[in-house]
C-alpha atoms as a PDB file:
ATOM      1  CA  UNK A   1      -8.894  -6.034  32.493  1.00  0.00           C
ATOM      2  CA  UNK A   2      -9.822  -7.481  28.974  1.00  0.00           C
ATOM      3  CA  UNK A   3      -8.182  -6.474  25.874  1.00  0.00           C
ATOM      4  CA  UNK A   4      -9.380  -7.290  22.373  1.00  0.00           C
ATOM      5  CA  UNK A   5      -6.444  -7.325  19.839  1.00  0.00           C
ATOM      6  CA  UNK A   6      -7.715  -7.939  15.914  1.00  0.00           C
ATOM      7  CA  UNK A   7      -5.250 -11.171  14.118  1.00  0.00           C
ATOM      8  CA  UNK A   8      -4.969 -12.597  10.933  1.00  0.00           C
ATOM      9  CA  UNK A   9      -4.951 -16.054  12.270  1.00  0.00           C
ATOM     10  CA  UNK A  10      -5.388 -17.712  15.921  1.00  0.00           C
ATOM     11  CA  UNK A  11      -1.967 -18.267  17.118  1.00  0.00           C
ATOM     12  CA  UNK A  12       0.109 -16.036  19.236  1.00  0.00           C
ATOM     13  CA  UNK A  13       2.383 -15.336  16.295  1.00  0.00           C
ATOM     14  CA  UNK A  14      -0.387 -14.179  13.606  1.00  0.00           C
ATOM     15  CA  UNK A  15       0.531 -10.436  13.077  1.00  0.00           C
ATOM     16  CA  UNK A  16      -2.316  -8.126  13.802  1.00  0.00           C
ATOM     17  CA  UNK A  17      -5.126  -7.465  11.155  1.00  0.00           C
ATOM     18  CA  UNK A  18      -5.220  -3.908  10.216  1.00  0.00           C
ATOM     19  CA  UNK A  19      -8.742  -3.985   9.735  1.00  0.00           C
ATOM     20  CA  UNK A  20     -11.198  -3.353  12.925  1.00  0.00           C
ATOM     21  CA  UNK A  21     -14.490  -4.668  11.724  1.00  0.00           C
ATOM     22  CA  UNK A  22     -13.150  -6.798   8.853  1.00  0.00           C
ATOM     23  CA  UNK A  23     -10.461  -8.337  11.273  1.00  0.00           C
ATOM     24  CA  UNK A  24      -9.771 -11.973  10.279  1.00  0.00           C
ATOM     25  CA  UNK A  25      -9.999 -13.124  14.394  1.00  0.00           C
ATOM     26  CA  UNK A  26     -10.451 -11.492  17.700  1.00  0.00           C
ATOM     27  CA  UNK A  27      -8.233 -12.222  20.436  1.00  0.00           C
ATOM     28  CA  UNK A  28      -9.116 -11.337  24.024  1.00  0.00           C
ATOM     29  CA  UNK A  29      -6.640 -11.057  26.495  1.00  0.00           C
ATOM     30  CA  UNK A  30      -7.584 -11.383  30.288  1.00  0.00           C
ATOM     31  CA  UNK A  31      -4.689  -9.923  31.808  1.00  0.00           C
ATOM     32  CA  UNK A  32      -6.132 -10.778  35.654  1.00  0.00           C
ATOM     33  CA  UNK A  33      -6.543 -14.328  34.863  1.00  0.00           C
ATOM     34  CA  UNK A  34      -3.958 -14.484  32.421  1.00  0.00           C
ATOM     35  CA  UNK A  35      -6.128 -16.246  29.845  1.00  0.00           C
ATOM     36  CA  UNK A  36      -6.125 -15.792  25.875  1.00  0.00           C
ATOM     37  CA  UNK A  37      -8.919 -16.423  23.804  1.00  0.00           C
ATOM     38  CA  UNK A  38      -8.973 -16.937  20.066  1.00  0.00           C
ATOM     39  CA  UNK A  39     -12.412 -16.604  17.983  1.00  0.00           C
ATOM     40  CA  UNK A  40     -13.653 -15.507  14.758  1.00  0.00           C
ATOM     41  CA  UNK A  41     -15.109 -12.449  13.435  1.00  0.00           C
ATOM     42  CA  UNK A  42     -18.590 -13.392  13.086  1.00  0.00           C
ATOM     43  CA  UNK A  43     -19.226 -10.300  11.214  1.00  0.00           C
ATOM     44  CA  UNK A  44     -15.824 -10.325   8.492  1.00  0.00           C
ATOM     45  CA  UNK A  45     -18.390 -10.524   5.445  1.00  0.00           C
ATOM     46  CA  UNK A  46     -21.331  -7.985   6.770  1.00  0.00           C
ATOM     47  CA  UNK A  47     -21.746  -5.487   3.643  1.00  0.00           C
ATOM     48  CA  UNK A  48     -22.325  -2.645   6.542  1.00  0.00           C
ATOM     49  CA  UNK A  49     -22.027  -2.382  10.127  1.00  0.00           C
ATOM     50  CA  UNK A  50     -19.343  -4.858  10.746  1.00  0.00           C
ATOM     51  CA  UNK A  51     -17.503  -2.986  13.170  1.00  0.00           C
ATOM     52  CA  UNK A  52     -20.555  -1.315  15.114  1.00  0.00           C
ATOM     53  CA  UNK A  53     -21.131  -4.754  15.729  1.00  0.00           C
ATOM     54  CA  UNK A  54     -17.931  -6.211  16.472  1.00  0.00           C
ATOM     55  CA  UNK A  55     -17.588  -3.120  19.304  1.00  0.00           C
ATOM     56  CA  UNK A  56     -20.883  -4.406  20.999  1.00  0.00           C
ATOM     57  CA  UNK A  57     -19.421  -7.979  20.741  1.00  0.00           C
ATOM     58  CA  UNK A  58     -16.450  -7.371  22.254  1.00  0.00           C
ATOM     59  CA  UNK A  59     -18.187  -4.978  24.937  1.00  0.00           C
ATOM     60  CA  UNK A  60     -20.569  -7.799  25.902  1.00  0.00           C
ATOM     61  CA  UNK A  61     -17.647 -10.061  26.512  1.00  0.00           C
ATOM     62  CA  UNK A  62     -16.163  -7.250  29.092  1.00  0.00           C
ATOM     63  CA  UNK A  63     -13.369  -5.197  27.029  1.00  0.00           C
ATOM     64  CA  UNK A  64     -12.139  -2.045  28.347  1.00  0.00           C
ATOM     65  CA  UNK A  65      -9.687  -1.673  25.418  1.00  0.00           C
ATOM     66  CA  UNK A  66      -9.314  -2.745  21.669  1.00  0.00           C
ATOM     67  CA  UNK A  67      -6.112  -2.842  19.730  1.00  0.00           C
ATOM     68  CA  UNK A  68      -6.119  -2.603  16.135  1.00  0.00           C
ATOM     69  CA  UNK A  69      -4.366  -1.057  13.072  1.00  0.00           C
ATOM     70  CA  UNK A  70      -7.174   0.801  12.060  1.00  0.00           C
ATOM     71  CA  UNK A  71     -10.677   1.626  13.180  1.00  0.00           C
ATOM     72  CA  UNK A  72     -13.643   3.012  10.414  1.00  0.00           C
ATOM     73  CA  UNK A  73     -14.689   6.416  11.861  1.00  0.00           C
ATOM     74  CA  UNK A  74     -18.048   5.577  13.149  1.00  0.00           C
ATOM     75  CA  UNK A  75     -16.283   3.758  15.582  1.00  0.00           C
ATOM     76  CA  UNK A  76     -15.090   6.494  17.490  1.00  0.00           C
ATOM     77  CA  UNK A  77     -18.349   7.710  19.273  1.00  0.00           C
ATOM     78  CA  UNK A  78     -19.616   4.106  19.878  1.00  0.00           C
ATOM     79  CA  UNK A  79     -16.435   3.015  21.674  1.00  0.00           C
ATOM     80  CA  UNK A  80     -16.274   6.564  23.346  1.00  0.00           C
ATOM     81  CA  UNK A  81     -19.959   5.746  24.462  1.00  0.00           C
ATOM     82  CA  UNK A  82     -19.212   2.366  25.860  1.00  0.00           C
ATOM     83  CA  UNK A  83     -15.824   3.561  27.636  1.00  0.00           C
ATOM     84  CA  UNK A  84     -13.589   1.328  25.657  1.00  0.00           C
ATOM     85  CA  UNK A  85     -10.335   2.474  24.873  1.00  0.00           C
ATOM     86  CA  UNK A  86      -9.050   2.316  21.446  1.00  0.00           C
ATOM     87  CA  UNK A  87      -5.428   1.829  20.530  1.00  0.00           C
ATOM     88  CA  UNK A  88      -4.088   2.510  17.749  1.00  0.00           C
ATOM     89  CA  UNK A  89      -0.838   0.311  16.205  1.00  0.00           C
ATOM     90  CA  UNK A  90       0.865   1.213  12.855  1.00  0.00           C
ATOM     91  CA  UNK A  91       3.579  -1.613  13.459  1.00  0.00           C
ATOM     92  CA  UNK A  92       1.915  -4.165  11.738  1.00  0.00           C
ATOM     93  CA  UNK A  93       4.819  -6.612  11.771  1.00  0.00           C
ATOM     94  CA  UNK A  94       3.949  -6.964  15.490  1.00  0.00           C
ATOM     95  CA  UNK A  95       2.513 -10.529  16.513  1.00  0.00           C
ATOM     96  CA  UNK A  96      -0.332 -11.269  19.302  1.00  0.00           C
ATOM     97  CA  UNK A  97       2.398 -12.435  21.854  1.00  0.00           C
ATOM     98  CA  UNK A  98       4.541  -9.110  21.052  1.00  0.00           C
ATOM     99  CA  UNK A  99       1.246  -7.036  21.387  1.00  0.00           C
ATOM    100  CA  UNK A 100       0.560  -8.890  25.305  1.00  0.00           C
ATOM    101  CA  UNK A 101       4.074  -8.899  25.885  1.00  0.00           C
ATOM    102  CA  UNK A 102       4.027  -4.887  25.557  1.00  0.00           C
ATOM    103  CA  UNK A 103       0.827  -4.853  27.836  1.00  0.00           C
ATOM    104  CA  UNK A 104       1.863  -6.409  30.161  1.00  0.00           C
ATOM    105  CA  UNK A 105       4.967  -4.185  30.776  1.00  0.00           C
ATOM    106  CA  UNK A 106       2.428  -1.366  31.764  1.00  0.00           C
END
């Protein structure tokens, strides 16, 4: 299974970006192979839409769940749609290798 996580930077101990759409970096975690890959938003500085179309990024790429300090509330019935799983982290003090760390455990 493939998780997207939002960061502030591309290392395992960036904190998570709050932000969904406007997330600094996507990480996706590939918790069958066990592989962890960093990239850009390509969509940070859209004026509209930015997180419509980071969902159908990350979809394309094979997520079945996003985690994320926030998400705008259009987001809700595209991710719904595309049965991707959205999860929801107020601890924002928690780093990318805490975040896999805690998936893994389930």
């Amino acid at each position: 299974m493939k998780v997207a996580i939002t960061a502030l930077r591309s290392s395992l101990e960036s904190r998570i970006d709050n932000h969904f759409g406007r997330s600094a970096y996507f990480v996706v975690y590939d918790n069958v192979r066990k592989s962890i890959e960093f990239f850009p938003n390509p969509f940070l500085s859209m004026t509209e839409g930015a997180g419509a179309a980071a969902v159908q990024l990350l979809a394309d790429q094979g997520v079945s769940q996003i985690v994320s300090g926030e998400f705008g509330f259009k987001i809700k019935a595209l991710v719904d749609s595309l049965r991707i799983q959205m999860i929801i982290l107020k601890e924002s003090d928690k780093t990318i290798q805490d975040i896999i760390d805690l998936l893994e455990k389930q």
